[in-house]
C-alpha atoms as a PDB file:
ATOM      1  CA  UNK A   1       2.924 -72.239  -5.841  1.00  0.00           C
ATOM      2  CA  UNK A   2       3.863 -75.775  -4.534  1.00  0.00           C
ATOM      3  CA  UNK A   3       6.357 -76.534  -7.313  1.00  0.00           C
ATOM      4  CA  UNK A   4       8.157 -73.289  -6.319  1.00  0.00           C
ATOM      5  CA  UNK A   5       7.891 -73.548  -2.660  1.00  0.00           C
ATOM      6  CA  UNK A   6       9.600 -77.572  -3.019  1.00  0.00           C
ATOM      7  CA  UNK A   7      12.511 -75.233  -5.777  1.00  0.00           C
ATOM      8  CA  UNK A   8      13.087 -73.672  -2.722  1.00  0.00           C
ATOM      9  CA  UNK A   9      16.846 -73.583  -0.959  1.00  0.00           C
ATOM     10  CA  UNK A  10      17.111 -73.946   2.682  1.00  0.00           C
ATOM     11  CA  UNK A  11      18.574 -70.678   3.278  1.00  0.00           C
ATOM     12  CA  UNK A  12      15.461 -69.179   1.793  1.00  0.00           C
ATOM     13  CA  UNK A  13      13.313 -70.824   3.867  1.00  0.00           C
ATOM     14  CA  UNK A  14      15.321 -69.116   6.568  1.00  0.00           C
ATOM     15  CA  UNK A  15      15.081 -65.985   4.934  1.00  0.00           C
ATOM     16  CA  UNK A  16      10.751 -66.439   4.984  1.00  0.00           C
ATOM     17  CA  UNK A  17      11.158 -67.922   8.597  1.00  0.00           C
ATOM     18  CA  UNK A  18      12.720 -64.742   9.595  1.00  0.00           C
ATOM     19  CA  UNK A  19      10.566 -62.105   8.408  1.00  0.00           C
ATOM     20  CA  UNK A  20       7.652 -64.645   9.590  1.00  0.00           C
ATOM     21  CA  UNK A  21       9.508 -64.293  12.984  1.00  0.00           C
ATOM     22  CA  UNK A  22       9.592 -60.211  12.412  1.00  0.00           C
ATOM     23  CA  UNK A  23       6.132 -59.802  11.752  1.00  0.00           C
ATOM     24  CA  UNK A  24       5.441 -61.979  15.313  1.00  0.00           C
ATOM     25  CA  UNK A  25       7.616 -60.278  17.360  1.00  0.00           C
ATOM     26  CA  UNK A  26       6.191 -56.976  15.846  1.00  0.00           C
ATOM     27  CA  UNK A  27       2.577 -57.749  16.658  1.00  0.00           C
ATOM     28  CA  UNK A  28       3.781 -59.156  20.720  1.00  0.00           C
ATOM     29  CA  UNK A  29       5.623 -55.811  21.086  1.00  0.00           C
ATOM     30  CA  UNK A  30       2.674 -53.896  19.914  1.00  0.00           C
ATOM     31  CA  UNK A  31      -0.046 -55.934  22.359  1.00  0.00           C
ATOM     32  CA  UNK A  32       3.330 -55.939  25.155  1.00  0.00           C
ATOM     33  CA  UNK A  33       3.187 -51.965  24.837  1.00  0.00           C
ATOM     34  CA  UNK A  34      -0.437 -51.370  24.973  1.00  0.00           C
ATOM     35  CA  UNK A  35      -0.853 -54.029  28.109  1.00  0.00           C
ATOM     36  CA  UNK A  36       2.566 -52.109  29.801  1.00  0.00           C
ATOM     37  CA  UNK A  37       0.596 -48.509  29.699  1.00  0.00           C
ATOM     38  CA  UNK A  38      -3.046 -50.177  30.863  1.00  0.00           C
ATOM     39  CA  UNK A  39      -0.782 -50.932  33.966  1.00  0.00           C
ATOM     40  CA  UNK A  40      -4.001 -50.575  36.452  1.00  0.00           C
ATOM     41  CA  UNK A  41      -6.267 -52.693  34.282  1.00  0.00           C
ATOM     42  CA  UNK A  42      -3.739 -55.286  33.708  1.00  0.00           C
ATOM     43  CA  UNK A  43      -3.066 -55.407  37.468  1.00  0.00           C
ATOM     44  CA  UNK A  44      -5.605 -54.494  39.784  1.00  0.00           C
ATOM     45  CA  UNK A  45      -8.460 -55.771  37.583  1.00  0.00           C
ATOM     46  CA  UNK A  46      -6.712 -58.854  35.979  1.00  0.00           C
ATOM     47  CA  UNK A  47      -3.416 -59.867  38.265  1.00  0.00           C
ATOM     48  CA  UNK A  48      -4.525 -59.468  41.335  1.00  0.00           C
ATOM     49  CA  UNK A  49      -8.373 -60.591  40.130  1.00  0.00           C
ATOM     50  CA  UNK A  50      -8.471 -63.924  41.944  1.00  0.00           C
ATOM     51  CA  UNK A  51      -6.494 -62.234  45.005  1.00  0.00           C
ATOM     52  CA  UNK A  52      -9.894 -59.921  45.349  1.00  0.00           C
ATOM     53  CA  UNK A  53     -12.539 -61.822  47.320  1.00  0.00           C
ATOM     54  CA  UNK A  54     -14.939 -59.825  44.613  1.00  0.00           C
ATOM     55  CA  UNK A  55     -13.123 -61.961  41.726  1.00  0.00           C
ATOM     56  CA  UNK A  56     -16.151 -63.333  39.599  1.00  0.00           C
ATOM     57  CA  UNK A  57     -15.450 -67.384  40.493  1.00  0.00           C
ATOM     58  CA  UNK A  58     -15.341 -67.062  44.184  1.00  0.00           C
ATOM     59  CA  UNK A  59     -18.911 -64.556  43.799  1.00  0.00           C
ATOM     60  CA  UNK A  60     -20.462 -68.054  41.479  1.00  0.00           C
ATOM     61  CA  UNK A  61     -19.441 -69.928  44.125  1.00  0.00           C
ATOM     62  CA  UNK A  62     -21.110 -68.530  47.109  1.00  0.00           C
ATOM     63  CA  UNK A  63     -24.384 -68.283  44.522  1.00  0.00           C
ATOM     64  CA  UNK A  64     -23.726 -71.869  44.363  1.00  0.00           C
ATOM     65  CA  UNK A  65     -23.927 -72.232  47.754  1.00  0.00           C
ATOM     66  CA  UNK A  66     -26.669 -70.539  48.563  1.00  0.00           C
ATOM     67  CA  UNK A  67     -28.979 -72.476  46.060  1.00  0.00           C
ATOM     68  CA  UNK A  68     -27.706 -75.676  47.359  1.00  0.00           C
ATOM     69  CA  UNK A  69     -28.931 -74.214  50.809  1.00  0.00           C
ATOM     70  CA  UNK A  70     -25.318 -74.696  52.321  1.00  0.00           C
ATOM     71  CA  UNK A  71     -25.477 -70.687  53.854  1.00  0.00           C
ATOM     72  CA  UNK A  72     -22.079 -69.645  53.045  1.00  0.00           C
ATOM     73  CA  UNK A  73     -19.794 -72.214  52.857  1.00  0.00           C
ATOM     74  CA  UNK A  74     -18.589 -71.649  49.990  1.00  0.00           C
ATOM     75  CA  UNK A  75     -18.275 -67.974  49.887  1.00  0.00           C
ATOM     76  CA  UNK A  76     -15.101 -66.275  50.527  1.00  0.00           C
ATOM     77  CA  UNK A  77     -14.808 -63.773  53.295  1.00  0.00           C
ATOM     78  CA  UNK A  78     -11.146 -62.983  53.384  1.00  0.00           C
ATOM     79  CA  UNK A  79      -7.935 -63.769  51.296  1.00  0.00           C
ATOM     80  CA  UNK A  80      -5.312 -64.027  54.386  1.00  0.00           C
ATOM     81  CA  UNK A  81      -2.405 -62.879  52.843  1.00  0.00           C
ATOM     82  CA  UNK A  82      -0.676 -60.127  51.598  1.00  0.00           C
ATOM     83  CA  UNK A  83       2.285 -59.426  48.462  1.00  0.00           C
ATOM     84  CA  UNK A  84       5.431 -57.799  48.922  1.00  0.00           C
ATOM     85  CA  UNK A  85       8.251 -56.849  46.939  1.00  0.00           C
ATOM     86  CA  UNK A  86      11.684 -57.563  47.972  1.00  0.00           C
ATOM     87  CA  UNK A  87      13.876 -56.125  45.544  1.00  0.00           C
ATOM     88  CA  UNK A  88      14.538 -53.034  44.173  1.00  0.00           C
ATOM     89  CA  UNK A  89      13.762 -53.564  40.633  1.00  0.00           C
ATOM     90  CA  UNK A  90      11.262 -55.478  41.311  1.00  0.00           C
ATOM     91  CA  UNK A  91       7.946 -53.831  40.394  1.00  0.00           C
ATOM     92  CA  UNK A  92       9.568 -52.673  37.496  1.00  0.00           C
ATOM     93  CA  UNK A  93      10.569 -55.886  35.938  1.00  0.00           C
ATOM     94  CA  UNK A  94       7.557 -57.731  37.227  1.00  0.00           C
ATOM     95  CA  UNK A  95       5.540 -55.025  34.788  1.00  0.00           C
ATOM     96  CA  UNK A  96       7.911 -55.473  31.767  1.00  0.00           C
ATOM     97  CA  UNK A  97       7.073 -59.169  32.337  1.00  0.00           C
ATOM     98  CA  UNK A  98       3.917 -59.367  32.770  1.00  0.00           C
ATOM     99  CA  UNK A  99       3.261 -57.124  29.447  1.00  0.00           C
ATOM    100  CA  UNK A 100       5.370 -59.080  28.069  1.00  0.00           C
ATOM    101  CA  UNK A 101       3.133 -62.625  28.769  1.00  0.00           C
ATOM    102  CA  UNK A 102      -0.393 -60.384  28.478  1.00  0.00           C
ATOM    103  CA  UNK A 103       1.529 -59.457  24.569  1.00  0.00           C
ATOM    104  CA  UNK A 104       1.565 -62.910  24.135  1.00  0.00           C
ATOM    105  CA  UNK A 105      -1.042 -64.454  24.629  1.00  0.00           C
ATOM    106  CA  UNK A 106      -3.087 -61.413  23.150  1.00  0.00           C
ATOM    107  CA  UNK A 107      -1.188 -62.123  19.706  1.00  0.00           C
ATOM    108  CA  UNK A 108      -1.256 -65.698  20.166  1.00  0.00           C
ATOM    109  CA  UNK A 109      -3.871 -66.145  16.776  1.00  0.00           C
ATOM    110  CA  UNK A 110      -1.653 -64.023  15.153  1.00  0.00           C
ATOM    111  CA  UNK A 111       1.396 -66.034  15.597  1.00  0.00           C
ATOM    112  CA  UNK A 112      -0.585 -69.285  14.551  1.00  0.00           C
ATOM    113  CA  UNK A 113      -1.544 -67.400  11.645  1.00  0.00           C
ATOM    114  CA  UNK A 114       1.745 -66.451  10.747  1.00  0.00           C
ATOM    115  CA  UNK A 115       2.525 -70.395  11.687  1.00  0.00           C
ATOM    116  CA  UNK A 116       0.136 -71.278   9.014  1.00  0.00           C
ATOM    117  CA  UNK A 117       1.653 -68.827   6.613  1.00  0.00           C
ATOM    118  CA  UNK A 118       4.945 -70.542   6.586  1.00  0.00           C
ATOM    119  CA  UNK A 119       3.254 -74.044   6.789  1.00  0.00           C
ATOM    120  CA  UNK A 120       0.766 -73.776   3.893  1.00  0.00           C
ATOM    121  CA  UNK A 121       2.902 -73.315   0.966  1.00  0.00           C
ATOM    122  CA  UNK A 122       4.644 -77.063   1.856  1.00  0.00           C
ATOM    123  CA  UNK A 123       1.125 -78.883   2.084  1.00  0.00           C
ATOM    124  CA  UNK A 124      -0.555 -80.898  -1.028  1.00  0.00           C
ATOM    125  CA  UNK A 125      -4.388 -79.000  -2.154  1.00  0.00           C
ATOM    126  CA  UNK A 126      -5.667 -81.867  -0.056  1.00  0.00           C
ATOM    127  CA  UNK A 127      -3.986 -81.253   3.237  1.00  0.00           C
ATOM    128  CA  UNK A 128      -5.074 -77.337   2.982  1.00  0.00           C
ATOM    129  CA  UNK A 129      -8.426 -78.540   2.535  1.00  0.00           C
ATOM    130  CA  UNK A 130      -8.441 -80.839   5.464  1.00  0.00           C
ATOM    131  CA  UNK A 131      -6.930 -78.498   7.583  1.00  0.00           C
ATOM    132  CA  UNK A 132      -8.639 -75.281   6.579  1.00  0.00           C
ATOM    133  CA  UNK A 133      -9.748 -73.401   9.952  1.00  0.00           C
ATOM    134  CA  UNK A 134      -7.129 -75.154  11.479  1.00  0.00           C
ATOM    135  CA  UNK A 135      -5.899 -71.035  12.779  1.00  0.00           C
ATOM    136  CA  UNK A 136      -9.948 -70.361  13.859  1.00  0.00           C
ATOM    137  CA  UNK A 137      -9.977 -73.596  15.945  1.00  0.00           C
ATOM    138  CA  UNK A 138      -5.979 -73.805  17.445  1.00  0.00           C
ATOM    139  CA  UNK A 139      -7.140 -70.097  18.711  1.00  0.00           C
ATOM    140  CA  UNK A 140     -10.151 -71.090  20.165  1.00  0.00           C
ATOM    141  CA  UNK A 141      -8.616 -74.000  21.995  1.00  0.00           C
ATOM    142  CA  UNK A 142      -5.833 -71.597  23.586  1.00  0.00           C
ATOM    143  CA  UNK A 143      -8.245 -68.987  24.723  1.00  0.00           C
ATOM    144  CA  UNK A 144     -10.509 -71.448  25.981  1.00  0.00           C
ATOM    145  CA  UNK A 145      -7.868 -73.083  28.036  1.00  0.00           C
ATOM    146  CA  UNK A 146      -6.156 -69.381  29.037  1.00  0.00           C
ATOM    147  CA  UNK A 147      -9.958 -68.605  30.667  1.00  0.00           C
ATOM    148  CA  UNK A 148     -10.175 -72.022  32.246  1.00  0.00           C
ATOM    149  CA  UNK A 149      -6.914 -71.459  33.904  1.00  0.00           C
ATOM    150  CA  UNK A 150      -7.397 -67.876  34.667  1.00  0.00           C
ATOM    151  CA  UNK A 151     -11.289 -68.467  36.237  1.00  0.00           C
ATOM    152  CA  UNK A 152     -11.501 -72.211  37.463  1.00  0.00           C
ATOM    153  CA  UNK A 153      -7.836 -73.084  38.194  1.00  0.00           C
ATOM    154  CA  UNK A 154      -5.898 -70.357  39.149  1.00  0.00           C
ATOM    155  CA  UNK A 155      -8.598 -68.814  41.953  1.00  0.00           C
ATOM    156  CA  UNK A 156      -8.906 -72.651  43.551  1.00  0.00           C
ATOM    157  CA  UNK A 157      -4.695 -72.148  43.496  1.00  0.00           C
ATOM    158  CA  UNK A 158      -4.627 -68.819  45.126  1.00  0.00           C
ATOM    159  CA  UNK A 159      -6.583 -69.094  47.651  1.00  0.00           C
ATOM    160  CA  UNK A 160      -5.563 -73.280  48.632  1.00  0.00           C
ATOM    161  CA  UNK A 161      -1.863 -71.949  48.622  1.00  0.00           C
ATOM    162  CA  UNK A 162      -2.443 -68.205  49.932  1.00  0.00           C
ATOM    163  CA  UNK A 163      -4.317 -69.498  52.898  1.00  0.00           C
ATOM    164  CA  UNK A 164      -2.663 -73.014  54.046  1.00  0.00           C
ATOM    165  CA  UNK A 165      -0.691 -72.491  57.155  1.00  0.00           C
ATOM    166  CA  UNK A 166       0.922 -75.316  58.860  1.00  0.00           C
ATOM    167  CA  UNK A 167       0.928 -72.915  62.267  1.00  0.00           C
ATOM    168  CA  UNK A 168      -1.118 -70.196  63.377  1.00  0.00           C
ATOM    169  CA  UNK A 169       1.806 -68.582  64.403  1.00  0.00           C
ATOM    170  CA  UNK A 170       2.987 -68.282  60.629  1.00  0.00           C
ATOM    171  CA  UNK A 171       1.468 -65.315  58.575  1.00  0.00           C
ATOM    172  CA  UNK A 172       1.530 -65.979  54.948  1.00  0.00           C
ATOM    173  CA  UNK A 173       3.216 -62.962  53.130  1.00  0.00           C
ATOM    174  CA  UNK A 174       3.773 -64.262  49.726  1.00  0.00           C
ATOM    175  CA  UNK A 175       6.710 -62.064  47.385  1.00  0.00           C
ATOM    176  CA  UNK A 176       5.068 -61.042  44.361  1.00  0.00           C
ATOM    177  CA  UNK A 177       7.311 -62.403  42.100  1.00  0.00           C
ATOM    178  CA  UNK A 178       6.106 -66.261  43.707  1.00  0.00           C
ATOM    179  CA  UNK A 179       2.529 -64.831  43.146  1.00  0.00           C
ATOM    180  CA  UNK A 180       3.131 -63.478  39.390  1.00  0.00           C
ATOM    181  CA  UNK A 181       4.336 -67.315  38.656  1.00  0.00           C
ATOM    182  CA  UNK A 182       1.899 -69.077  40.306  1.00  0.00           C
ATOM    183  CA  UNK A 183      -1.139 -67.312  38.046  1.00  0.00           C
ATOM    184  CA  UNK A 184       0.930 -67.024  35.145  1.00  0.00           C
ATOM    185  CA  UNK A 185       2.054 -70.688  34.690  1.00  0.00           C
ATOM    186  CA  UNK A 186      -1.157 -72.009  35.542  1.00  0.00           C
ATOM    187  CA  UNK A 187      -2.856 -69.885  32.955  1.00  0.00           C
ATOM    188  CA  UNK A 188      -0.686 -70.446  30.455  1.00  0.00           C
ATOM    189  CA  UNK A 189      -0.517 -73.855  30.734  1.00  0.00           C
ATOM    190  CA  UNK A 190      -3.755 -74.625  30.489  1.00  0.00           C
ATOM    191  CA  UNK A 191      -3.930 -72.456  27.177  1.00  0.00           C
ATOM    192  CA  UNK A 192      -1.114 -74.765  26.223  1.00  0.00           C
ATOM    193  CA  UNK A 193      -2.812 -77.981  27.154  1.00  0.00           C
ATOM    194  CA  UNK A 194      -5.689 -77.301  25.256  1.00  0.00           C
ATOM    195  CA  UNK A 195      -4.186 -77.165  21.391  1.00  0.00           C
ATOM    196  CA  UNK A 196      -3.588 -80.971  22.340  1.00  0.00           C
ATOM    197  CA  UNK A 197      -6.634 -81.560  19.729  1.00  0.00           C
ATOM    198  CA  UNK A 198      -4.589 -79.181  16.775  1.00  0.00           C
ATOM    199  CA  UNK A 199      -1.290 -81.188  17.666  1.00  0.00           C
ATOM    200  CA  UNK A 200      -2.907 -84.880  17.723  1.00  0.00           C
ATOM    201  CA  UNK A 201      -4.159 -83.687  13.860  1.00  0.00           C
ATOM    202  CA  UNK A 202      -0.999 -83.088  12.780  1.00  0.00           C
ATOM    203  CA  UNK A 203       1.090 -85.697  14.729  1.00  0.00           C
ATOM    204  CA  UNK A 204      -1.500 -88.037  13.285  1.00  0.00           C
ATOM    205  CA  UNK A 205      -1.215 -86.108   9.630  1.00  0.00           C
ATOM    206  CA  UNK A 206       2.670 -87.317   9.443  1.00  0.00           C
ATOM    207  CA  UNK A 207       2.037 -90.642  10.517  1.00  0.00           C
ATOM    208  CA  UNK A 208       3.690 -90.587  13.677  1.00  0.00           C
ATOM    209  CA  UNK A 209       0.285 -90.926  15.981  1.00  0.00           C
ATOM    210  CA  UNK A 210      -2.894 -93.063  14.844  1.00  0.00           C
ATOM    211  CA  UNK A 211      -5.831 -93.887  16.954  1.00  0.00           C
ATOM    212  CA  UNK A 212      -4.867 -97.391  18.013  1.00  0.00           C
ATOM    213  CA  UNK A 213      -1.582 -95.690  19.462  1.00  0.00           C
ATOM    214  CA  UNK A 214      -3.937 -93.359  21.566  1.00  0.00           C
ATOM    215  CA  UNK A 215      -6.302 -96.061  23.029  1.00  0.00           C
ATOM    216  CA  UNK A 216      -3.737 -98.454  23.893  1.00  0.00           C
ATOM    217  CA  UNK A 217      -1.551 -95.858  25.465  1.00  0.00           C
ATOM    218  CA  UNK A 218      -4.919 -94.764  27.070  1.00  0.00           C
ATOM    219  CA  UNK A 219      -3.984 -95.538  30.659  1.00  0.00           C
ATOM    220  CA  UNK A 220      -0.307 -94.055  30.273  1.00  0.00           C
ATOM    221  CA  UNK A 221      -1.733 -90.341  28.997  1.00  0.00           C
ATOM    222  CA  UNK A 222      -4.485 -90.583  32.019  1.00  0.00           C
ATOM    223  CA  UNK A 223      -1.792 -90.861  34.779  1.00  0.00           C
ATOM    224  CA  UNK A 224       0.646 -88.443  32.331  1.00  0.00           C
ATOM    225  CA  UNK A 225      -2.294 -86.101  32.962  1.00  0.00           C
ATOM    226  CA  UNK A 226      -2.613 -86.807  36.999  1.00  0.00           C
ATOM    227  CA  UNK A 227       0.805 -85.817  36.832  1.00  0.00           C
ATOM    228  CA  UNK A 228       1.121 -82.915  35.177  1.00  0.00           C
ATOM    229  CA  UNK A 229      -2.211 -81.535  37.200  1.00  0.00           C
ATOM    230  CA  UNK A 230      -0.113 -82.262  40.469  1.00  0.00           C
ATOM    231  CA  UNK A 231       2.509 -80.052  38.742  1.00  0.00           C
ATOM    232  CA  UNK A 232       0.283 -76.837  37.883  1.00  0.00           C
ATOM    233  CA  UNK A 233      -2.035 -77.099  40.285  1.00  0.00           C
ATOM    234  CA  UNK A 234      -1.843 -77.321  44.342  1.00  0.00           C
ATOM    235  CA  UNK A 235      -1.773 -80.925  46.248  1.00  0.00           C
ATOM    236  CA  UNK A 236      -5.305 -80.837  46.515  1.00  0.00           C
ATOM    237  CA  UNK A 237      -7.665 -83.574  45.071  1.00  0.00           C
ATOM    238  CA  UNK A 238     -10.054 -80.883  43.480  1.00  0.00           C
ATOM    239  CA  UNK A 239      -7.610 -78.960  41.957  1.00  0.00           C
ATOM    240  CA  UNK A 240      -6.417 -81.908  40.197  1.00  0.00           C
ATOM    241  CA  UNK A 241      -9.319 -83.759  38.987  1.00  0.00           C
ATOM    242  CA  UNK A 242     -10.580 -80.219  37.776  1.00  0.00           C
ATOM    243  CA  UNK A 243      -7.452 -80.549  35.414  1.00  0.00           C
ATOM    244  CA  UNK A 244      -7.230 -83.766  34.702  1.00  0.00           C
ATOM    245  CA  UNK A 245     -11.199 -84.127  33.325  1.00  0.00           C
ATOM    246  CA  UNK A 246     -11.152 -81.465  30.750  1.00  0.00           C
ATOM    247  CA  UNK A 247      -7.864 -82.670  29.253  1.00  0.00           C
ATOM    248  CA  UNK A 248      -9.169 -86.593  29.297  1.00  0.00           C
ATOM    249  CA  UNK A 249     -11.985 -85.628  27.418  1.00  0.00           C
ATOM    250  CA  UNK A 250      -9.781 -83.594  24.702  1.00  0.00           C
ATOM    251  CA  UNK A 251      -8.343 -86.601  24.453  1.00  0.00           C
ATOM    252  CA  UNK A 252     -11.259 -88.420  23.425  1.00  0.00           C
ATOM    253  CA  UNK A 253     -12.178 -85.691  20.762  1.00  0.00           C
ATOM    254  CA  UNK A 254      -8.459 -86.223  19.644  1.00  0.00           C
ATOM    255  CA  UNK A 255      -8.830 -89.908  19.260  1.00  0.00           C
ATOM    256  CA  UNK A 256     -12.000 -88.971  17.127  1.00  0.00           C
ATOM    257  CA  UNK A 257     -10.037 -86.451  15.179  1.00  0.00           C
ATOM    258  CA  UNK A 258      -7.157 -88.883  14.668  1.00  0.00           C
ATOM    259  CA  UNK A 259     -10.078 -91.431  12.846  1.00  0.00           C
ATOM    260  CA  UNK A 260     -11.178 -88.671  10.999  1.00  0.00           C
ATOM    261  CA  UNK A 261      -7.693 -88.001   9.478  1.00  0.00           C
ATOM    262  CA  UNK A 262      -6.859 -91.428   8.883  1.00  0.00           C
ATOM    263  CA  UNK A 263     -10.016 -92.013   7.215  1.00  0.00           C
ATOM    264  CA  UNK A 264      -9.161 -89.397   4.747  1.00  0.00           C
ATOM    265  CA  UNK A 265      -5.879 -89.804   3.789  1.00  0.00           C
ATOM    266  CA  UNK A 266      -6.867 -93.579   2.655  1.00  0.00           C
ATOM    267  CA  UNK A 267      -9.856 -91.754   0.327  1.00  0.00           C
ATOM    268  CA  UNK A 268      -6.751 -89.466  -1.038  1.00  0.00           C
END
């Protein structure tokens, strides 16, 4: 199987890449139908969740509270402000959108399994065994980061930016297309930022990344990390460090994986 994947020409790598590519975009259409015709669950239960002062985080929260014997500090009462839509079209292609991102990242193992498809045949017996699970784990990752965006982040985001007013005589009434990016982004970010594990294996597979790289470069990926936090997430301090501490410590396991992989390629 090796010796005729390496016989192969470029253009029929293309030709595999393409019906690798078909068999995606089948399976996102497919999850991208079924989330456009669930339009109330997709919405009202999981768009608008953290909008609801009923969403599951802020109700932990106020538990929270009350076992720490704070009354209600924490608990939500009210989320001051409401959506509109501004444009004619707008509902409309705000629900072809969002079924299109809920297709997504419902297919998303499927598309790293048909990743891993394409990416097998090239790899020695030894790197398959190495990275076998590699689909099970790069999953897990993304899903784990998609809730951690969608229950820790994205609520502390809605309701920081939904309720900061720099006058009382300003009433927040935020367009729904502004709100639709806000959760979306955030969410899918984080699902993104945590396959950085699955990419340091690789990166460090090729030779381009080792583990010396990652601990001198230590201090650079911690304030690359503040950064990108201050992107996705509101100004506030919380926000941020709830960000930044997950990702610093996925880059301690990567550091850990990188050792792992160099290790083994010298026993190959």
């Amino acid at each position: 199987m090796e010796n005729k994947q390496k016989e192969m020409s470029f253009l029929q790598h293309l030709e595999v890449l393409r019906w690798h590519l078909v068999r995606s975009s089948i399976v996102i259409l497919v999850f991208m139908t079924i989330a456009f015709f669930n339009k109330h669950f997709l919405f009202d239960v999981i768009i608008f969740g953290p909008k609801s002062v009923d969403f599951f985080t802020y109700k932990m929260l106020c538990k929270i509270s009350e076992a720490l014997s704070l009354g209600d500090s924490l608990c939500l009462t009210e989320m001051p402000f409401v959506l509109i839509n501004i444009s004619m079209p707008g509902q409309f292609t705000t629900h072809i959108w969002v079924s299109l991102i809920a297709g997504l990242i419902c297919a998303m193992p499927y598309l790293l399994w048909e990743l891993w498809k394409f990416v097998k045949p090239g790899l020695y017996s030894s790197e398959k065994k190495y990275a076998r699970g590699v689909v099970f784990f790069s999953s897990c990752l993304f899903m784990t980061g998609i809730l951690f965006g969608y229950y820790i982040i994205t609520p502390i985001s809605v309701n920081f930016l939904g309720s900061y007013q720099i006058s009382e005589s300003i009433t927040n009434t935020i367009n729904l297309g502004s709100y639709i990016s806000t959760v979306s982004l955030i969410t899918f970010a984080c699902g993104i930022l945590f396959e950085l594990p699955i990419v340091v294996y690789f990166l460090t597979k090729i030779g381009i990344l080792t583990p010396d790289i990652m601990r001198t470069y230590r201090r650079h990926a911690l304030i690359a990390t503040l950064l990108l936090s201050a992107v996705i997430t509101p100004p506030d301090i919380s926000s941020q460090i709830l960000v930044t501490i997950p990702i610093v410590i996925l880059y301690e396991i990567s550091i850990r994986i990188s050792l792992v992989v160099i290790k083994n390629k010298k026993q190959i």
